[in-house]
PDB file of N, CA and C in Angstrom:
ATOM      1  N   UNK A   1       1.156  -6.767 -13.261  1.00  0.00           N
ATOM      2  CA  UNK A   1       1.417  -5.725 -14.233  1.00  0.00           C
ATOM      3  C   UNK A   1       1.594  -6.391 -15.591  1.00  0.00           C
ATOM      4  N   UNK A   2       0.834  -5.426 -16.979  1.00  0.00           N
ATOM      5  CA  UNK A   2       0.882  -6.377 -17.959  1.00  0.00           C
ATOM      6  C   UNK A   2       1.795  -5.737 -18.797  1.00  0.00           C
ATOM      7  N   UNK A   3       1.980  -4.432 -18.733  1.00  0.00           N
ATOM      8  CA  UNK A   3       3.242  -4.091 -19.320  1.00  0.00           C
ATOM      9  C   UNK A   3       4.495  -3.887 -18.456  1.00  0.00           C
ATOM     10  N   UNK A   4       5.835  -3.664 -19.401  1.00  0.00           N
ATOM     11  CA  UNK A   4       6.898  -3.102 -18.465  1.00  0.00           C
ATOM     12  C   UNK A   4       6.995  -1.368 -18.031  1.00  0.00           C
ATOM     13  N   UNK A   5       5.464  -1.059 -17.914  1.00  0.00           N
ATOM     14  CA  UNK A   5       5.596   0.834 -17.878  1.00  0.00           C
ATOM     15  C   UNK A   5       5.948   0.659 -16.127  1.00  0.00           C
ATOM     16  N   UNK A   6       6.029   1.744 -15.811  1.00  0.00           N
ATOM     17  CA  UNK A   6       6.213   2.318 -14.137  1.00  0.00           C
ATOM     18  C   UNK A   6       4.880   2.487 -13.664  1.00  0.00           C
ATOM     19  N   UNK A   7       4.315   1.878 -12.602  1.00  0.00           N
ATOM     20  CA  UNK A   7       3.027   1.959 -11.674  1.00  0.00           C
ATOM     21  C   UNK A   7       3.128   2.122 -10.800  1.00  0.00           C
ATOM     22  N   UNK A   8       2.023   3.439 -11.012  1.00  0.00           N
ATOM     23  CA  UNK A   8       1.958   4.519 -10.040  1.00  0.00           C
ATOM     24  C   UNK A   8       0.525   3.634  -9.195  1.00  0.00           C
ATOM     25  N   UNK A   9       0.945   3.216  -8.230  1.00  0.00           N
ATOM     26  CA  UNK A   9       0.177   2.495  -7.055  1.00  0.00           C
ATOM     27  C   UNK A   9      -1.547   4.008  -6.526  1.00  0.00           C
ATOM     28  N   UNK A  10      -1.193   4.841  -7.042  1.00  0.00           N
ATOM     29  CA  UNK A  10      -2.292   5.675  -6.274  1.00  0.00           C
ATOM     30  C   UNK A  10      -3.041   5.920  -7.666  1.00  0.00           C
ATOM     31  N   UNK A  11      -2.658   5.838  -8.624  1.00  0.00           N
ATOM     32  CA  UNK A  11      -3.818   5.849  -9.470  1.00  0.00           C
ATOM     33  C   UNK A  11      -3.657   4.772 -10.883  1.00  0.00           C
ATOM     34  N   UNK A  12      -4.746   3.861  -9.825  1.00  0.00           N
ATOM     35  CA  UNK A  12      -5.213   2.487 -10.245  1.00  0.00           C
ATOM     36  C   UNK A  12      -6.309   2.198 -11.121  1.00  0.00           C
ATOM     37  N   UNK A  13      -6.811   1.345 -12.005  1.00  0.00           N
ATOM     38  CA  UNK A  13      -7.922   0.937 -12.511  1.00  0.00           C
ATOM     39  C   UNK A  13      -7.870  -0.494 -12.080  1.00  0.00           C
ATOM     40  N   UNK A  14      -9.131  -0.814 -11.376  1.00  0.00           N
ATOM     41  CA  UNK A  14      -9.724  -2.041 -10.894  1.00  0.00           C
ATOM     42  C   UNK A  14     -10.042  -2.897 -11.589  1.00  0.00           C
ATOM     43  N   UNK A  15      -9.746  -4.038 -12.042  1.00  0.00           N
ATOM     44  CA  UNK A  15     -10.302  -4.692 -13.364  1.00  0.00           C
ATOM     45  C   UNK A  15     -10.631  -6.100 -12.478  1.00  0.00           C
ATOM     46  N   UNK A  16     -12.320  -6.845 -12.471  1.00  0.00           N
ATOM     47  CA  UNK A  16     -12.155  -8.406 -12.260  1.00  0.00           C
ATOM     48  C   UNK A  16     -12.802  -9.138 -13.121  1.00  0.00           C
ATOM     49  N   UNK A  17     -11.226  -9.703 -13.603  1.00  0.00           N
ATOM     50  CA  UNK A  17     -11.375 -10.980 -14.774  1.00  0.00           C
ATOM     51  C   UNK A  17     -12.160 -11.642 -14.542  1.00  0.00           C
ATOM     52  N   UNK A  18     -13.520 -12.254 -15.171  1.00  0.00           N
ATOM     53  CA  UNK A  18     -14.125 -13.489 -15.507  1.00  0.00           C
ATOM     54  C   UNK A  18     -14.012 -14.211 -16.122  1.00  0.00           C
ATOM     55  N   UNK A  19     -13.364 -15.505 -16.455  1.00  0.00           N
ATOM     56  CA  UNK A  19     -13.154 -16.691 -17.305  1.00  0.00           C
ATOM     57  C   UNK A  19     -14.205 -18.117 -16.522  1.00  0.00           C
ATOM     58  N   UNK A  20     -14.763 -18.695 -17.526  1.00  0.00           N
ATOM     59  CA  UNK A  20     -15.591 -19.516 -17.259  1.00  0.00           C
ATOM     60  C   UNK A  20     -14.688 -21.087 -16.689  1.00  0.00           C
ATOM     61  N   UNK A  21     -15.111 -21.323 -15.412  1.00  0.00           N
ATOM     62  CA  UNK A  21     -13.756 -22.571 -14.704  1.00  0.00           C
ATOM     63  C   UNK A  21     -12.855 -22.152 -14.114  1.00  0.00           C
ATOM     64  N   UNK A  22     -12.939 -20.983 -14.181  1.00  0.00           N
ATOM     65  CA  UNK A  22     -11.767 -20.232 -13.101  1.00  0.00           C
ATOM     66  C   UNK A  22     -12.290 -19.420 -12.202  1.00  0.00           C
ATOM     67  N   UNK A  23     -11.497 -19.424 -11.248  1.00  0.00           N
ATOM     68  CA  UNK A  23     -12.150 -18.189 -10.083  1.00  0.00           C
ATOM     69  C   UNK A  23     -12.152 -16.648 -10.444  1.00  0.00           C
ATOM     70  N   UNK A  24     -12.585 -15.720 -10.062  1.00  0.00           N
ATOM     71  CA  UNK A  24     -12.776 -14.398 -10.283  1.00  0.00           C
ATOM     72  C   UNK A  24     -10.753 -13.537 -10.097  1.00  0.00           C
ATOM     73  N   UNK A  25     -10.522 -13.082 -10.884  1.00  0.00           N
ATOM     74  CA  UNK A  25      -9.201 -12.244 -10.000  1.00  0.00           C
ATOM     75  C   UNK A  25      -9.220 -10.548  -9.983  1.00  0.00           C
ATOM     76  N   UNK A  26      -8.835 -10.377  -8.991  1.00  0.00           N
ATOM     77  CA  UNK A  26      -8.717  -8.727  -9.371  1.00  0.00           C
ATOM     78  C   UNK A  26      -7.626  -8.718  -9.542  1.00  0.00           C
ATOM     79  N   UNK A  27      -7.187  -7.894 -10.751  1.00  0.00           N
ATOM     80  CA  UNK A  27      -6.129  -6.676 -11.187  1.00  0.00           C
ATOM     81  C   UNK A  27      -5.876  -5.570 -11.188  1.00  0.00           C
ATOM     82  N   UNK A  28      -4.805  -4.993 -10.979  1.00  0.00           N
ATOM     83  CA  UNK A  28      -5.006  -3.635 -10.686  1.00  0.00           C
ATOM     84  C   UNK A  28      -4.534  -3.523 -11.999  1.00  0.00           C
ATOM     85  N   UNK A  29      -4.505  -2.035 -12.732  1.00  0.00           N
ATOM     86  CA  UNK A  29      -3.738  -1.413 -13.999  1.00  0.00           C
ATOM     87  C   UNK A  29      -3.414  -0.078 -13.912  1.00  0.00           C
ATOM     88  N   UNK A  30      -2.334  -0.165 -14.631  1.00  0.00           N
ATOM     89  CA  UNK A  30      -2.113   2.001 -14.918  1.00  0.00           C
ATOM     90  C   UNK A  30      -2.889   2.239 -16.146  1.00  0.00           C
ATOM     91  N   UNK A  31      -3.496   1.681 -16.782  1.00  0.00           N
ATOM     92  CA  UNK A  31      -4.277   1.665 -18.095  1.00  0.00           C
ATOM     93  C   UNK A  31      -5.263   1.260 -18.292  1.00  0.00           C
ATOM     94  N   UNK A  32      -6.217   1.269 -19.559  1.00  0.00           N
ATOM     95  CA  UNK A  32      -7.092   0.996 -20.016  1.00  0.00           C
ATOM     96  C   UNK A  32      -6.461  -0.163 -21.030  1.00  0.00           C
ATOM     97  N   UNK A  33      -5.321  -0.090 -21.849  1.00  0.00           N
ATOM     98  CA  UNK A  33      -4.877  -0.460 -22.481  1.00  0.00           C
ATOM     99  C   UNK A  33      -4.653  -1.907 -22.068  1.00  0.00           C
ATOM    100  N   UNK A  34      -3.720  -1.899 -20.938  1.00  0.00           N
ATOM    101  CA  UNK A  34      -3.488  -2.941 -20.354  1.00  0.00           C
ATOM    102  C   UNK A  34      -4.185  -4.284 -20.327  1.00  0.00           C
ATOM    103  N   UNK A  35      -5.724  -3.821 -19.815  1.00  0.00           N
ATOM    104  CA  UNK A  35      -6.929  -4.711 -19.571  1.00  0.00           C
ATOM    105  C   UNK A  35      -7.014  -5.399 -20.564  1.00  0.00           C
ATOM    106  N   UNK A  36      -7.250  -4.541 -21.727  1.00  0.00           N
ATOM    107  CA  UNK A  36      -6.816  -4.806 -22.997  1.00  0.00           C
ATOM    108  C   UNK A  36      -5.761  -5.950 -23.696  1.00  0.00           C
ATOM    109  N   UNK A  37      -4.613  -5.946 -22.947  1.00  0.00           N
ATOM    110  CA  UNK A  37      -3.704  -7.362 -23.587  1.00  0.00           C
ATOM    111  C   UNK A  37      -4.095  -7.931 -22.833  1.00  0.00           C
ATOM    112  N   UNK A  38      -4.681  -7.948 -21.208  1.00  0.00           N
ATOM    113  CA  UNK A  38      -4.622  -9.473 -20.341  1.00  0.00           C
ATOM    114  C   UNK A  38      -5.452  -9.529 -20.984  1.00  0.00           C
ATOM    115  N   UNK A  39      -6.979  -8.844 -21.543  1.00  0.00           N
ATOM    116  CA  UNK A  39      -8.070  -9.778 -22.118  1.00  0.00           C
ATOM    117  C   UNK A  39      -8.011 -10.678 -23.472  1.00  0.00           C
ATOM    118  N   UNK A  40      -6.698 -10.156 -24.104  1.00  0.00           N
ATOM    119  CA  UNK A  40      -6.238 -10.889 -25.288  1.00  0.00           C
ATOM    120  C   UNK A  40      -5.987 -12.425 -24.929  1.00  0.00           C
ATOM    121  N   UNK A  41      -4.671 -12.055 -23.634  1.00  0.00           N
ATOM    122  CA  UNK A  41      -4.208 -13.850 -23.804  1.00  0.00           C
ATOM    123  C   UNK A  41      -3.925 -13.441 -21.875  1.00  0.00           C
ATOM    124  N   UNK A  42      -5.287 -13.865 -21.352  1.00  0.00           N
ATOM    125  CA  UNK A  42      -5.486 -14.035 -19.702  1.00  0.00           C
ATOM    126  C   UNK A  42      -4.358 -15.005 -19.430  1.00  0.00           C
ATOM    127  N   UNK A  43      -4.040 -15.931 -19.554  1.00  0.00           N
ATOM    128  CA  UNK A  43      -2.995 -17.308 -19.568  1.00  0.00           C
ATOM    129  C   UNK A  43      -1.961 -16.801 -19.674  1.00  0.00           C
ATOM    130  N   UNK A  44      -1.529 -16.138 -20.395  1.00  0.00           N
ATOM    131  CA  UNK A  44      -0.250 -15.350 -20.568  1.00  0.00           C
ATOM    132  C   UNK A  44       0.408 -14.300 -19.318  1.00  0.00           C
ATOM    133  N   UNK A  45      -0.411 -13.904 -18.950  1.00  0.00           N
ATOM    134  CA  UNK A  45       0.007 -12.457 -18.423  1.00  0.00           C
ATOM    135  C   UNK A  45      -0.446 -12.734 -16.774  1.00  0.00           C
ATOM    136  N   UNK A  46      -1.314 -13.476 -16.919  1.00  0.00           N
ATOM    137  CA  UNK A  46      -1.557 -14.428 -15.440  1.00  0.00           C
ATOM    138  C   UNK A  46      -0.797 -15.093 -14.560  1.00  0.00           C
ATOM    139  N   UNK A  47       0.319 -15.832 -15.717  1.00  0.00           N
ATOM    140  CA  UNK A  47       1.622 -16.756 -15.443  1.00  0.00           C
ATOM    141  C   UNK A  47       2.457 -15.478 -14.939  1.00  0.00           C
ATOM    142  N   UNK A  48       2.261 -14.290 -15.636  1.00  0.00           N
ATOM    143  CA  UNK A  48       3.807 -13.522 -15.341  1.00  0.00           C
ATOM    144  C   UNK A  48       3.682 -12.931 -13.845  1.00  0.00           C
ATOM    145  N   UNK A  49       2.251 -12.694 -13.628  1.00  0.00           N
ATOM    146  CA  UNK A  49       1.467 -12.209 -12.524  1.00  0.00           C
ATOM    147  C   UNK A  49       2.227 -13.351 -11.357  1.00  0.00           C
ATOM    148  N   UNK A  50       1.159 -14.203 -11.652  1.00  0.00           N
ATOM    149  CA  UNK A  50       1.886 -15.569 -10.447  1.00  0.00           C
ATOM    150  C   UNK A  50       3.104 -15.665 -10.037  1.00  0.00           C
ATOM    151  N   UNK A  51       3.820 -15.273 -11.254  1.00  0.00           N
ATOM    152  CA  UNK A  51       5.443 -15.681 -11.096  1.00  0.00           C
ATOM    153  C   UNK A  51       5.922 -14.453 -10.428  1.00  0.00           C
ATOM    154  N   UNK A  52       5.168 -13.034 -10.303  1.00  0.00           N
ATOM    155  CA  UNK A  52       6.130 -12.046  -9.812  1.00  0.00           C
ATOM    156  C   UNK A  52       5.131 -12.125  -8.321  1.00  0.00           C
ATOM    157  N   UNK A  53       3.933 -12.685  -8.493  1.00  0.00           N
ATOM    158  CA  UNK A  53       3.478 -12.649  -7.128  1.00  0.00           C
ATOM    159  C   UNK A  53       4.452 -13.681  -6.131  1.00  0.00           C
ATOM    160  N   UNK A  54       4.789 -14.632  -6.470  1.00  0.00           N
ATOM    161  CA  UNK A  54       5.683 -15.589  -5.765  1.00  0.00           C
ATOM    162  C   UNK A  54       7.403 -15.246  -5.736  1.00  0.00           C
ATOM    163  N   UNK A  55       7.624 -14.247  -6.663  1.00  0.00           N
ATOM    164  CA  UNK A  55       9.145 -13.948  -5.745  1.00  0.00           C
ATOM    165  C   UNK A  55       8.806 -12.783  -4.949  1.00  0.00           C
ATOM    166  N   UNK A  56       7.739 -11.908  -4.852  1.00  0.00           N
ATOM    167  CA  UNK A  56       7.705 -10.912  -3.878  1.00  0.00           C
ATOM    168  C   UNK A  56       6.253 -11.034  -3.129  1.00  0.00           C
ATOM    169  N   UNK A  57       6.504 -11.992  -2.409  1.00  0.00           N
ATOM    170  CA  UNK A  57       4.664 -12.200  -1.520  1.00  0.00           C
ATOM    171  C   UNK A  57       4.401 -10.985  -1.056  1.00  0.00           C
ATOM    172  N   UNK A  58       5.411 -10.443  -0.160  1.00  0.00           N
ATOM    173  CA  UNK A  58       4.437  -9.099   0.261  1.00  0.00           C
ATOM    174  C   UNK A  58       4.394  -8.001  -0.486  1.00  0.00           C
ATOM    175  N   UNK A  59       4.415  -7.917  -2.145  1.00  0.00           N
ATOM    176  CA  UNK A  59       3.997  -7.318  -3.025  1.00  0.00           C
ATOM    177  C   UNK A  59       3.034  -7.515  -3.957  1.00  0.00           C
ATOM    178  N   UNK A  60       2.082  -8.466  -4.029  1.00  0.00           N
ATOM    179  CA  UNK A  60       1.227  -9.069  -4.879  1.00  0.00           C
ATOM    180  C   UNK A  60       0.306  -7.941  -5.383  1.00  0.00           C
ATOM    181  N   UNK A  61       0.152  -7.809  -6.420  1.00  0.00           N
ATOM    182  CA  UNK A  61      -0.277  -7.272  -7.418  1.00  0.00           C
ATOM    183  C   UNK A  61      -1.808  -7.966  -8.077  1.00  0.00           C
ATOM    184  N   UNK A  62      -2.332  -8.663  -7.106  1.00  0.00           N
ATOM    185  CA  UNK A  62      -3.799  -9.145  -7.500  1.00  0.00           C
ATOM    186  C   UNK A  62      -3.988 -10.253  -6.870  1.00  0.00           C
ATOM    187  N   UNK A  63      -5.297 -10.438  -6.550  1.00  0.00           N
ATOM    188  CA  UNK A  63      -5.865 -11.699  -5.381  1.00  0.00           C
ATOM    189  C   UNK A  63      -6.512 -12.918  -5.930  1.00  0.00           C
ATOM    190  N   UNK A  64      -6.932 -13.633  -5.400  1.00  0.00           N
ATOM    191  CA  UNK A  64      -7.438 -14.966  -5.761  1.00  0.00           C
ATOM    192  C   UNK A  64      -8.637 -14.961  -5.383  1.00  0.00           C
TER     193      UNK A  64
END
Protein backbone atom coordinates (compact mmCIF):
# COMPACT_ATOMS: atom_id res chain seq x y z
CA UNK A 1 0.00 0.00 0.00
CA UNK A 2 1.37 3.39 -1.10
CA UNK A 3 -0.75 5.54 0.78
CA UNK A 4 -2.07 5.56 4.43
CA UNK A 5 -5.97 5.44 2.91
CA UNK A 6 -8.16 2.19 4.03
CA UNK A 7 -8.10 -0.84 1.35
CA UNK A 8 -10.86 -2.17 0.36
CA UNK A 9 -9.34 -5.73 -0.70
CA UNK A 10 -12.47 -6.39 -3.27
CA UNK A 11 -11.96 -3.55 -5.33
CA UNK A 12 -8.44 -3.64 -6.54
CA UNK A 13 -6.35 -2.22 -9.45
CA UNK A 14 -3.64 -4.63 -10.68
CA UNK A 15 -0.54 -2.81 -11.44
CA UNK A 16 2.99 -4.87 -12.75
CA UNK A 17 5.95 -2.75 -12.19
CA UNK A 18 8.69 -2.98 -14.80
CA UNK A 19 12.12 -1.62 -13.88
CA UNK A 20 15.01 -2.61 -16.02
CA UNK A 21 17.43 -5.28 -13.51
CA UNK A 22 14.73 -6.05 -11.49
CA UNK A 23 12.18 -8.69 -11.53
CA UNK A 24 8.53 -7.95 -12.50
CA UNK A 25 6.17 -7.19 -9.13
CA UNK A 26 2.58 -7.09 -8.86
CA UNK A 27 0.77 -4.50 -6.80
CA UNK A 28 -2.37 -4.25 -5.88
CA UNK A 29 -3.99 -0.42 -5.39
CA UNK A 30 -7.26 1.36 -4.25
CA UNK A 31 -6.22 3.98 -6.89
CA UNK A 32 -5.05 5.21 -9.92
CA UNK A 33 -3.28 7.74 -8.04
CA UNK A 34 -1.32 5.51 -6.10
CA UNK A 35 0.46 3.81 -9.19
CA UNK A 36 1.19 7.13 -9.66
CA UNK A 37 3.64 7.82 -6.48
CA UNK A 38 5.15 4.14 -6.65
CA UNK A 39 5.97 5.18 -10.31
CA UNK A 40 7.55 8.38 -8.95
CA UNK A 41 10.07 6.80 -6.45
CA UNK A 42 9.55 2.57 -6.99
CA UNK A 43 12.60 2.33 -4.24
CA UNK A 44 10.72 4.14 -1.88
CA UNK A 45 7.46 2.62 -1.52
CA UNK A 46 8.92 -0.90 -2.37
CA UNK A 47 11.04 -0.72 0.95
CA UNK A 48 7.73 0.15 2.83
CA UNK A 49 6.04 -2.78 0.90
CA UNK A 50 8.92 -5.30 1.96
CA UNK A 51 8.96 -4.03 5.35
CA UNK A 52 5.12 -4.52 5.93
CA UNK A 53 5.35 -7.70 3.84
CA UNK A 54 7.86 -9.13 6.49
CA UNK A 55 6.06 -8.23 9.75
CA UNK A 56 2.81 -9.77 8.39
CA UNK A 57 3.79 -12.83 5.92
CA UNK A 58 0.43 -14.05 5.73
CA UNK A 59 -0.68 -10.65 4.58
CA UNK A 60 1.54 -9.67 1.70
CA UNK A 61 0.33 -7.17 -0.36
CA UNK A 62 2.37 -8.07 -3.67
CA UNK A 63 4.59 -10.94 -5.12
CA UNK A 64 7.95 -11.44 -6.44
Amino acid sequence: MVSEEKFDHDETIEYVHKEKGQPDRLVRFCCDSCIEDLAAEPAKHFRKLDEAAKAKPGESKHHH
